[in-house]
PDB file of N, CA and C in Angstrom:
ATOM      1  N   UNK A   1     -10.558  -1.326   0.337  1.00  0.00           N
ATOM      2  CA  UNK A   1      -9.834  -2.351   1.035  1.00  0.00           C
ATOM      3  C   UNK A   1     -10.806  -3.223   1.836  1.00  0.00           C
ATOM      4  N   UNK A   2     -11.503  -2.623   2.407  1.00  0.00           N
ATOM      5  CA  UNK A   2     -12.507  -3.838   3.126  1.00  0.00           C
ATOM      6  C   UNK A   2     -13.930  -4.239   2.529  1.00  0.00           C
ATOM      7  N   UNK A   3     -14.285  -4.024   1.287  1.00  0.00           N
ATOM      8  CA  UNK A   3     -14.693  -4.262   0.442  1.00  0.00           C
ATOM      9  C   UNK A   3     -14.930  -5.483  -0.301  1.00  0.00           C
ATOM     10  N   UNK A   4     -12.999  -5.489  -0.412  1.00  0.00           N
ATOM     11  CA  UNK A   4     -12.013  -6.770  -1.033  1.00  0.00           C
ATOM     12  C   UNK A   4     -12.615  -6.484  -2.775  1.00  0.00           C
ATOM     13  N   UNK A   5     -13.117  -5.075  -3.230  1.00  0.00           N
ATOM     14  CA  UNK A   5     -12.779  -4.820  -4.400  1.00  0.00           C
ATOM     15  C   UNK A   5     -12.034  -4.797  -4.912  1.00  0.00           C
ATOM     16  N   UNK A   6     -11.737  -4.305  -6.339  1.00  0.00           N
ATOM     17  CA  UNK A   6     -10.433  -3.779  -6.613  1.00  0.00           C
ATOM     18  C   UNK A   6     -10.637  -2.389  -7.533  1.00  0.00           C
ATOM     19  N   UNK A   7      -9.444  -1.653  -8.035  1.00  0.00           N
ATOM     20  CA  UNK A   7      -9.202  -0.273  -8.358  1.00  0.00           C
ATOM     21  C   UNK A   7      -8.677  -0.412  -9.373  1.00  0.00           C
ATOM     22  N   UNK A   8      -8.582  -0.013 -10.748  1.00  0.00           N
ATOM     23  CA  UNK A   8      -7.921   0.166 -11.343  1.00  0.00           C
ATOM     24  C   UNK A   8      -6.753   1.020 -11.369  1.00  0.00           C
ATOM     25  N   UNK A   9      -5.643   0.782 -12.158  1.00  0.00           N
ATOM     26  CA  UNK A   9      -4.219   1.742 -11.753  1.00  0.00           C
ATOM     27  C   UNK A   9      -4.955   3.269 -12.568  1.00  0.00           C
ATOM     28  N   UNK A  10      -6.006   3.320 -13.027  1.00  0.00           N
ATOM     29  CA  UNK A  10      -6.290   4.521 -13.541  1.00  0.00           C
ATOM     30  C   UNK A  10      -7.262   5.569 -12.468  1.00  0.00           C
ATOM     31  N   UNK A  11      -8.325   4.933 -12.080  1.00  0.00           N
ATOM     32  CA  UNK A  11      -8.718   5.262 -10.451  1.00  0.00           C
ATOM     33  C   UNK A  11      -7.479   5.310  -9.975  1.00  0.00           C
ATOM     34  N   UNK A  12      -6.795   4.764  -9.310  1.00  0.00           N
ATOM     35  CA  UNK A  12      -5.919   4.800  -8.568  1.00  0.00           C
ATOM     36  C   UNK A  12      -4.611   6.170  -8.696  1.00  0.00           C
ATOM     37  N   UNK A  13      -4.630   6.421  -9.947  1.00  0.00           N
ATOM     38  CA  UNK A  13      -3.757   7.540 -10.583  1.00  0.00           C
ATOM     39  C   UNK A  13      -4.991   9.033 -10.232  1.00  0.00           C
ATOM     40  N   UNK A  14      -5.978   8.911 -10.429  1.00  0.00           N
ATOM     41  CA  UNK A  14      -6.917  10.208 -10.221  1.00  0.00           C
ATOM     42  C   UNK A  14      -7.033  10.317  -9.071  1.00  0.00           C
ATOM     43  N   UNK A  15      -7.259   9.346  -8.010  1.00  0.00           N
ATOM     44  CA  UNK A  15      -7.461   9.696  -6.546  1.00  0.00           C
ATOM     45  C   UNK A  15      -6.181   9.691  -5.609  1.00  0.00           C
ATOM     46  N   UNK A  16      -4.825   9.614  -6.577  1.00  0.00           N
ATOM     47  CA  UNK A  16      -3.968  10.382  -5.831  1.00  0.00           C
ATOM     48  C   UNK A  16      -2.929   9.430  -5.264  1.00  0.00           C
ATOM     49  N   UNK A  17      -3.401   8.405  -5.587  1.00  0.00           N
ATOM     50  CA  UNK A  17      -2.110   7.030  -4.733  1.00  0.00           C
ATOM     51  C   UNK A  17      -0.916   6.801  -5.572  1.00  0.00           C
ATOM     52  N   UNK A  18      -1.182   6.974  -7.319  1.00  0.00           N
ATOM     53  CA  UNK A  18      -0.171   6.591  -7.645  1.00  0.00           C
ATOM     54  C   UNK A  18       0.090   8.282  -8.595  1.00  0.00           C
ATOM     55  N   UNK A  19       1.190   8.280  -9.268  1.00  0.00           N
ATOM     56  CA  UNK A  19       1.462   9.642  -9.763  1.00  0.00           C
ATOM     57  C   UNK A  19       1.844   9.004 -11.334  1.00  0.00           C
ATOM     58  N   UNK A  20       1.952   8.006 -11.707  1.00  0.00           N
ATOM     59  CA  UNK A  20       2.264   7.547 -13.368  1.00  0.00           C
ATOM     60  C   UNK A  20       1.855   6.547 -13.499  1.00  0.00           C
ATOM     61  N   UNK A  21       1.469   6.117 -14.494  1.00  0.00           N
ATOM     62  CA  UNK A  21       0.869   4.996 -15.255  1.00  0.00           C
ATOM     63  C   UNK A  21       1.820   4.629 -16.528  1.00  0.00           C
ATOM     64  N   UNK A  22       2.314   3.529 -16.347  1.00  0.00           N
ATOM     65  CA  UNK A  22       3.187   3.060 -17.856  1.00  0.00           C
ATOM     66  C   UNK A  22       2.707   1.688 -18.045  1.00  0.00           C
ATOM     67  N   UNK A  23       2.931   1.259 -19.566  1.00  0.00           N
ATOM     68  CA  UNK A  23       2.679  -0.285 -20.236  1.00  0.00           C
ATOM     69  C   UNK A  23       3.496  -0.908 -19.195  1.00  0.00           C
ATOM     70  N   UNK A  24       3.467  -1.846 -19.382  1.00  0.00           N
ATOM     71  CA  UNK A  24       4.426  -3.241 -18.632  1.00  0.00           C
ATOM     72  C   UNK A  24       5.590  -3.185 -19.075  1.00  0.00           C
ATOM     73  N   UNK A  25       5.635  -2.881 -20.738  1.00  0.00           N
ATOM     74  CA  UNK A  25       6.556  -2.842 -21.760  1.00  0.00           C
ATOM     75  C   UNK A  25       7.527  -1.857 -21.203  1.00  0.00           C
ATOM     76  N   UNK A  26       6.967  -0.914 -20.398  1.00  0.00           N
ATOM     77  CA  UNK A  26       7.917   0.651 -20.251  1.00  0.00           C
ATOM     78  C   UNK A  26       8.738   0.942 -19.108  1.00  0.00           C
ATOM     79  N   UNK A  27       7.892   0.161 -17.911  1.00  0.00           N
ATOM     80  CA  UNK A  27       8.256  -0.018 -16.564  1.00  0.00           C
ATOM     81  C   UNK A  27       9.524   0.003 -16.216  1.00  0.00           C
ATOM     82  N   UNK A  28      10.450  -0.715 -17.145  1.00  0.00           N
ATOM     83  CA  UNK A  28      11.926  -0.570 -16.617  1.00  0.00           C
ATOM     84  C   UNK A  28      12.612   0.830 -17.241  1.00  0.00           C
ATOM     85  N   UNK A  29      12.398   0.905 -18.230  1.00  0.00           N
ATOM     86  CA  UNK A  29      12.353   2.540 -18.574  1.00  0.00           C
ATOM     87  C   UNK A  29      11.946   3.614 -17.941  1.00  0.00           C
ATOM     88  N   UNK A  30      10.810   3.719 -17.181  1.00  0.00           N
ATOM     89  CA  UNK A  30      10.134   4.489 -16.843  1.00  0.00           C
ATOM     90  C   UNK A  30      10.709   4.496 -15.286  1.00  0.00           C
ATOM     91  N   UNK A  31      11.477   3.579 -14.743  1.00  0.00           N
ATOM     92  CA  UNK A  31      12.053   3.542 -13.377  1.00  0.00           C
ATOM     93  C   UNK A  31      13.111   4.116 -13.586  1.00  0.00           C
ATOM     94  N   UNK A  32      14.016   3.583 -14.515  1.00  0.00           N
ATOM     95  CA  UNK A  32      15.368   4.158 -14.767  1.00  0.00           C
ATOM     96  C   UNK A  32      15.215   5.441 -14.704  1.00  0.00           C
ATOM     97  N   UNK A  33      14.577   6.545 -15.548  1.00  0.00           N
ATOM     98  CA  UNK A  33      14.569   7.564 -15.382  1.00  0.00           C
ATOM     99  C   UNK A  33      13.866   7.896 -14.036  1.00  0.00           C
ATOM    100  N   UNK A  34      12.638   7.821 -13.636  1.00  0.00           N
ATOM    101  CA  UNK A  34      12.907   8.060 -12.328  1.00  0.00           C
ATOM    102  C   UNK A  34      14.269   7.813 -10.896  1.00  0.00           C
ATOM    103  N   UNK A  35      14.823   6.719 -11.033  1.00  0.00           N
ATOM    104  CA  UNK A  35      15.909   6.617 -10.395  1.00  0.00           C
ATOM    105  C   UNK A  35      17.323   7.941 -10.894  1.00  0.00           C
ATOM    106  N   UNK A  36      17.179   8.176 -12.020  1.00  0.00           N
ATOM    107  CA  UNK A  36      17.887   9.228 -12.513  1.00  0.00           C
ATOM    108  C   UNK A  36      17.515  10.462 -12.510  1.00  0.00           C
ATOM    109  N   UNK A  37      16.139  11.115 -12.137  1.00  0.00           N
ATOM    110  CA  UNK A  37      15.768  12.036 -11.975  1.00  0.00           C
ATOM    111  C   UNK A  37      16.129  12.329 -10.347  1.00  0.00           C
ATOM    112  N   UNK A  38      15.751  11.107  -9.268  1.00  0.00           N
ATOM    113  CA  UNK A  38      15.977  11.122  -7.817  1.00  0.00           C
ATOM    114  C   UNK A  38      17.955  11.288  -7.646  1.00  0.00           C
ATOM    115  N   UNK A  39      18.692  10.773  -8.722  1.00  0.00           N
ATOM    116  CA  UNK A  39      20.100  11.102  -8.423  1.00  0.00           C
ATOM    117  C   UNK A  39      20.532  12.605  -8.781  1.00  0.00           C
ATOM    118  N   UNK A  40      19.768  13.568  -9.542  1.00  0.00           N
ATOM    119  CA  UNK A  40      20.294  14.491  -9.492  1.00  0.00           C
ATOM    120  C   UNK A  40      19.721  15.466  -8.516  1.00  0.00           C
ATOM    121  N   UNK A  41      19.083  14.869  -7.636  1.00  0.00           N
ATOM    122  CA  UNK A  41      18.199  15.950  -6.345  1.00  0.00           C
ATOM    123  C   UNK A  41      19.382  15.549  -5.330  1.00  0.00           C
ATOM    124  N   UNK A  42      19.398  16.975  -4.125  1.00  0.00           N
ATOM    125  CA  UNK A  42      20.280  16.919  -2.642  1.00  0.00           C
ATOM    126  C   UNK A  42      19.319  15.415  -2.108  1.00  0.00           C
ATOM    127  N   UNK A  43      20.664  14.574  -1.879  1.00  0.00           N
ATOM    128  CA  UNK A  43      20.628  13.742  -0.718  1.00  0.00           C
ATOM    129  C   UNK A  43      20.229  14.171   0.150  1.00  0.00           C
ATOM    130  N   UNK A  44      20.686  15.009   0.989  1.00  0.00           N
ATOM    131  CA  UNK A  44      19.776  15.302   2.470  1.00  0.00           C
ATOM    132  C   UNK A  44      18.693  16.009   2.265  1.00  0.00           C
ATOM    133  N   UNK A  45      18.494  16.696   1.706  1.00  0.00           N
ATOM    134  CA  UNK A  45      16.840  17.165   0.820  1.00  0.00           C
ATOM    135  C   UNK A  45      16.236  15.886   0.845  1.00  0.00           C
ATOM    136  N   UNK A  46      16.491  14.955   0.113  1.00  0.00           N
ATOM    137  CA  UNK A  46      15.850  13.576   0.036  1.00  0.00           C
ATOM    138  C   UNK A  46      15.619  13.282   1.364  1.00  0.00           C
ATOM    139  N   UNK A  47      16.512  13.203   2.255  1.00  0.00           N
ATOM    140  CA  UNK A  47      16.305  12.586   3.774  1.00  0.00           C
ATOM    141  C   UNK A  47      16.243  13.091   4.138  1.00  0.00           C
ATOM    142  N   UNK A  48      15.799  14.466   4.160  1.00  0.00           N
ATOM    143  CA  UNK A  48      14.691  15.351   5.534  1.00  0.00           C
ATOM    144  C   UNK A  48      13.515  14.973   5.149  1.00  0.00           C
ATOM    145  N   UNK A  49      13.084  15.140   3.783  1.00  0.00           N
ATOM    146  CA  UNK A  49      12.018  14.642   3.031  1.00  0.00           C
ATOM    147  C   UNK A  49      10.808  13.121   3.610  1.00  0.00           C
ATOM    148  N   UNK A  50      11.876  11.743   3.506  1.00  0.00           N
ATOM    149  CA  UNK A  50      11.390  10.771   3.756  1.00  0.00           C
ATOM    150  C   UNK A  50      11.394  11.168   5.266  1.00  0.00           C
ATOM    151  N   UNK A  51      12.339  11.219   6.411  1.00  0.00           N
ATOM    152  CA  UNK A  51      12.114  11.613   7.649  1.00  0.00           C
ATOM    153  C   UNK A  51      10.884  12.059   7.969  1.00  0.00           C
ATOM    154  N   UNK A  52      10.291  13.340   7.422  1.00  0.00           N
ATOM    155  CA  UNK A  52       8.866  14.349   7.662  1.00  0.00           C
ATOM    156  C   UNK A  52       8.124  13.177   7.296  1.00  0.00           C
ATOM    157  N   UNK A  53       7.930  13.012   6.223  1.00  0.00           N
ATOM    158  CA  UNK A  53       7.162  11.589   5.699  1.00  0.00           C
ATOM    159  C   UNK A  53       6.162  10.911   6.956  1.00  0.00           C
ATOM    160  N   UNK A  54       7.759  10.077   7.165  1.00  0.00           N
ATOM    161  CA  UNK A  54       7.382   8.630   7.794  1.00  0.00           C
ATOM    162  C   UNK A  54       7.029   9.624   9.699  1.00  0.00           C
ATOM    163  N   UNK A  55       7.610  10.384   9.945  1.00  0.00           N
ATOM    164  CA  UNK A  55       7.218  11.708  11.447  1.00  0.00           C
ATOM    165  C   UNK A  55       5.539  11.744  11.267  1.00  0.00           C
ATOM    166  N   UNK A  56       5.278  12.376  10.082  1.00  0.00           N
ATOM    167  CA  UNK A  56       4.096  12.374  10.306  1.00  0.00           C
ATOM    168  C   UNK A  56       2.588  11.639   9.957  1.00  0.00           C
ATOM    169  N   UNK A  57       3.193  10.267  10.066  1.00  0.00           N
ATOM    170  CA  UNK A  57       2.291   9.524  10.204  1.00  0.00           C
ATOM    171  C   UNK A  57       1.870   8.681  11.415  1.00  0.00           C
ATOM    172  N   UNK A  58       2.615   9.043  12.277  1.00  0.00           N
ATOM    173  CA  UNK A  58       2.349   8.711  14.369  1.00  0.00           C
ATOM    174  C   UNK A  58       2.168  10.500  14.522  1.00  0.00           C
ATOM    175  N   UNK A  59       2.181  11.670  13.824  1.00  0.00           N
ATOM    176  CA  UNK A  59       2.329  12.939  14.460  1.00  0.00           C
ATOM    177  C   UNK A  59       0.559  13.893  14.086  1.00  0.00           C
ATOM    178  N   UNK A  60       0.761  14.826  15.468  1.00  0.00           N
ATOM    179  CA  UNK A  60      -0.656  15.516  15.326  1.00  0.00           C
ATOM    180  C   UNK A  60       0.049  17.099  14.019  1.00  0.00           C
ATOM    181  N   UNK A  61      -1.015  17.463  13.678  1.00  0.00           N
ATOM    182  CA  UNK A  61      -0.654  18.227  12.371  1.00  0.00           C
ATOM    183  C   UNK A  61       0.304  19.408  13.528  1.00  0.00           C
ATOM    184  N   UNK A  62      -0.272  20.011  14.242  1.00  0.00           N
ATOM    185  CA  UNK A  62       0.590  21.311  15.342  1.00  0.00           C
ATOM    186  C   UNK A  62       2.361  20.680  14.953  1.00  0.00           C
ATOM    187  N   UNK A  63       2.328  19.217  15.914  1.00  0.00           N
ATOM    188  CA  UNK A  63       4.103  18.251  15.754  1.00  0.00           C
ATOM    189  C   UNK A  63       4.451  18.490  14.415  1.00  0.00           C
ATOM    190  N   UNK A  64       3.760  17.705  13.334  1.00  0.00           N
ATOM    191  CA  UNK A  64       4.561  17.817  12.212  1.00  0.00           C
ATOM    192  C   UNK A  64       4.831  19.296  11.435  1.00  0.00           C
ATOM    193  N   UNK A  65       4.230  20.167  11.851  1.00  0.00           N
ATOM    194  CA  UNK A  65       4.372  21.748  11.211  1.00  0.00           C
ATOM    195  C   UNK A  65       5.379  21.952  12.194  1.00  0.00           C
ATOM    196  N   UNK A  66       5.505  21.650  13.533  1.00  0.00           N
ATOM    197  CA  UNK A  66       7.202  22.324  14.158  1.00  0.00           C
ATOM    198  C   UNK A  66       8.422  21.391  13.589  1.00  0.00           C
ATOM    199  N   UNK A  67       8.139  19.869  13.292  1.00  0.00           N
ATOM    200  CA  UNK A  67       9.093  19.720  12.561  1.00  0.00           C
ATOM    201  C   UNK A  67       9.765  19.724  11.414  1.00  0.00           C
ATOM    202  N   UNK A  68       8.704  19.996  10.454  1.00  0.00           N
ATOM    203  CA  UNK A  68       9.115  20.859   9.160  1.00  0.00           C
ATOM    204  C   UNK A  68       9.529  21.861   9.632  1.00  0.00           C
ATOM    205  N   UNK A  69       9.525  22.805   9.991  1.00  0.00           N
ATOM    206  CA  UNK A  69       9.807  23.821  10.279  1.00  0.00           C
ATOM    207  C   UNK A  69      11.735  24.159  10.539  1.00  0.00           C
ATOM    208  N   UNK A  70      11.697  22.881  12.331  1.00  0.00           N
ATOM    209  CA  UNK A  70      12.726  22.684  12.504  1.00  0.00           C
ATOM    210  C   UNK A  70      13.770  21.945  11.348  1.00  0.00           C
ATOM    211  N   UNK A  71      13.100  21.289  10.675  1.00  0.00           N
ATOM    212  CA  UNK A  71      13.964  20.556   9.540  1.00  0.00           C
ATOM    213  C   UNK A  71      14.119  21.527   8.220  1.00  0.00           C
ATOM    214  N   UNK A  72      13.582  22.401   7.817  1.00  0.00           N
ATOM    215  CA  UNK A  72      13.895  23.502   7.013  1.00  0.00           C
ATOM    216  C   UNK A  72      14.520  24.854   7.303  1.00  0.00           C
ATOM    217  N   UNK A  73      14.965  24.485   9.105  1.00  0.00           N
ATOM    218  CA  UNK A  73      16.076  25.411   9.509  1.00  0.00           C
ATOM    219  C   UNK A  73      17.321  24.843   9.249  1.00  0.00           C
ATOM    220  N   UNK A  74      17.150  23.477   9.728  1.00  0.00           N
ATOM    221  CA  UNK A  74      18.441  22.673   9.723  1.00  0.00           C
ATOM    222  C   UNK A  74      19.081  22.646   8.115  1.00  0.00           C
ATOM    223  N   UNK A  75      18.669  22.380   6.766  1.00  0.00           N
ATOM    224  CA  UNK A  75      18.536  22.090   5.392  1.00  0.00           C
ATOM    225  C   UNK A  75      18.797  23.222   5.502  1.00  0.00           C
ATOM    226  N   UNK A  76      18.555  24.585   5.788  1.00  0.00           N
ATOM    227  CA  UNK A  76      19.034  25.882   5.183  1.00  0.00           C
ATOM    228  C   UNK A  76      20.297  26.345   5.620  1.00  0.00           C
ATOM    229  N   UNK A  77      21.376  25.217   6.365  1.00  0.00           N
ATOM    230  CA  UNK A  77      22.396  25.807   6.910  1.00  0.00           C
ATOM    231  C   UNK A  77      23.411  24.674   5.777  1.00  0.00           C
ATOM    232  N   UNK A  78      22.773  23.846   5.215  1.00  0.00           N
ATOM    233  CA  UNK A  78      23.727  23.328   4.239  1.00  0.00           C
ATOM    234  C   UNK A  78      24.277  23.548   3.068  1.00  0.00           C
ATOM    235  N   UNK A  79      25.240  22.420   2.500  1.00  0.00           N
ATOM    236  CA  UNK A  79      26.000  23.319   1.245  1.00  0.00           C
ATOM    237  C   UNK A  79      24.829  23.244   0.277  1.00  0.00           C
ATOM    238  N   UNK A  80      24.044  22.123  -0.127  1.00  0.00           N
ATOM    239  CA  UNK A  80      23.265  22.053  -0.882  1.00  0.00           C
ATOM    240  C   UNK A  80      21.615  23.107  -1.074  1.00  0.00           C
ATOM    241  N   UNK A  81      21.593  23.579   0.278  1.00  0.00           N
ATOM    242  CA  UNK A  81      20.597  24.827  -0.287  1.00  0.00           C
ATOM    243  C   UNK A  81      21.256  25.589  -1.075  1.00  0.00           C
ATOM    244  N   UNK A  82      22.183  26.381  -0.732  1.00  0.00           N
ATOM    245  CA  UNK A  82      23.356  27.689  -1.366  1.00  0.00           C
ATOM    246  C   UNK A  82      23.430  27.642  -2.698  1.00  0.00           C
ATOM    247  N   UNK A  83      23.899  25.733  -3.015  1.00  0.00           N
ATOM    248  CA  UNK A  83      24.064  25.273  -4.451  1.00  0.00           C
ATOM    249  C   UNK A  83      22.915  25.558  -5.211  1.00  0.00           C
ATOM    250  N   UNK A  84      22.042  24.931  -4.584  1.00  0.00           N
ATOM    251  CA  UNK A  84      20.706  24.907  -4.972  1.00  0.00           C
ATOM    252  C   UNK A  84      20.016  26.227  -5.896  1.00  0.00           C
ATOM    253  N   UNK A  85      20.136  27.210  -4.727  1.00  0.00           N
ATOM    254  CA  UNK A  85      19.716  28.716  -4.767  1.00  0.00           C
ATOM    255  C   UNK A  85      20.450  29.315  -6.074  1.00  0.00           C
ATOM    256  N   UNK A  86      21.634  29.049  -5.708  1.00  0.00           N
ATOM    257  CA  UNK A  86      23.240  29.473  -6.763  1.00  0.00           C
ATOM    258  C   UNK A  86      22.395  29.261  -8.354  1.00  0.00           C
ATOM    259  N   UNK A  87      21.791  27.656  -8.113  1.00  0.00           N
ATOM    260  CA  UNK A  87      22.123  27.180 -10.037  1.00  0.00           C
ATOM    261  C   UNK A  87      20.223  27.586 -10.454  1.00  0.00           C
ATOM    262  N   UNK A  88      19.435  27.833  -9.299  1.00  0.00           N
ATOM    263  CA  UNK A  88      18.196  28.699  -9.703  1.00  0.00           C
ATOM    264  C   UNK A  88      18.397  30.040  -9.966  1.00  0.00           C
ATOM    265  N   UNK A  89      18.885  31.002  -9.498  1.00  0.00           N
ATOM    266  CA  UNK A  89      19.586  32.475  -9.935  1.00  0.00           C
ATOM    267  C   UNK A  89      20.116  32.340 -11.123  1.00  0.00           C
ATOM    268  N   UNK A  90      20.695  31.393 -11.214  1.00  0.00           N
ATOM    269  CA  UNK A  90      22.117  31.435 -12.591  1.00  0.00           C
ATOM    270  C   UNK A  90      21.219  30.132 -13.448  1.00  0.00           C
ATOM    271  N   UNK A  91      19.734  29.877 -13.522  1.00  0.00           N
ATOM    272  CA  UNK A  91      19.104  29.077 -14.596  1.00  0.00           C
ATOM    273  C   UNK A  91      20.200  27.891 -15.278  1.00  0.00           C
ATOM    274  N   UNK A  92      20.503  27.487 -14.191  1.00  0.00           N
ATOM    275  CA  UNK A  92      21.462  25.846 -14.462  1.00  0.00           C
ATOM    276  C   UNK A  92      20.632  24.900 -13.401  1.00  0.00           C
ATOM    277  N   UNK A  93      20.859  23.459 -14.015  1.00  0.00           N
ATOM    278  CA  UNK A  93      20.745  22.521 -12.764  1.00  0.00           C
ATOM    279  C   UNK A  93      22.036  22.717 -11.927  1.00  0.00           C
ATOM    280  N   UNK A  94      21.281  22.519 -10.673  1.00  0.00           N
ATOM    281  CA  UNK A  94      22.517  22.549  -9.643  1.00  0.00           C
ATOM    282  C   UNK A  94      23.370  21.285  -9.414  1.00  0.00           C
ATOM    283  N   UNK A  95      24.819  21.561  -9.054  1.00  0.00           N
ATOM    284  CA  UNK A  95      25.840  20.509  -8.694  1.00  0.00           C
ATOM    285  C   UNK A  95      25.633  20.267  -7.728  1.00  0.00           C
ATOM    286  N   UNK A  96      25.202  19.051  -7.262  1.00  0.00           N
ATOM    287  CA  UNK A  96      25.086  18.411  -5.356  1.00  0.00           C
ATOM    288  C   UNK A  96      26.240  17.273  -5.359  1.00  0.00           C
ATOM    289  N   UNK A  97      27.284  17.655  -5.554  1.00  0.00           N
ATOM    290  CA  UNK A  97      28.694  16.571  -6.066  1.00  0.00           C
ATOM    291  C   UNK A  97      29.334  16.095  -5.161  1.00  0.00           C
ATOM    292  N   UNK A  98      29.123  16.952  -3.893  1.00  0.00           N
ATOM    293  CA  UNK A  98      30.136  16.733  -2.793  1.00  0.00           C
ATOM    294  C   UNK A  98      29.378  15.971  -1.999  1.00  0.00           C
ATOM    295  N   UNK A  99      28.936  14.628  -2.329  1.00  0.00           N
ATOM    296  CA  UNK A  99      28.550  14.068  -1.528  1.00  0.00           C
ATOM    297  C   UNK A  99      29.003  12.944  -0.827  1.00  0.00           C
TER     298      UNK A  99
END
């Protein structure tokens, strides 16, 4: 960045910034299913998730390990862990329906 180089999206995929590489051609394909892979995950799983995220980037590592912590007490009192747990025991994807 202060360089004012640039990276290729393939550097950029090895050192960890991006996680896929698709043609131009594929991109809307390749979102769709990601957007469809993110609809069958728990909503609030998702948003404890981004929460910790965006926490620990103003937080010292000690803060953000008590609030994971506290936020994977809170997530374990919901319907969607139980479900969760339920359709890993019983080798199904789980139903997060009641949302």
């Amino acid at each position: 960045m202060m360089t004012g180089g640039t990276i290729s999206a393939a550097e950029m995929k090895e050192a960890g910034l991006v996680t896929q590489l698709v043609a131009p051609e594929d991109l809307i394909a390749a979102a769709q299913a990601l957007v469809e892979s993110l609809a069958e995950k728990s909503r609030p799983g998702l948003a404890y998730m981004k929460q910790l995220v965006r926490a620990a980037q103003d937080s010292s590592l000690e803060v953000g390990l008590r609030q994971e912590l506290e936020t994977m007490a809170a997530y374990a009192l919901s319907n969607d862990i139980v479900e969760g747990l339920a359709a890993f025991r019983e080798k199904r994807k789980p139903d997060f329906s009641d949302r």
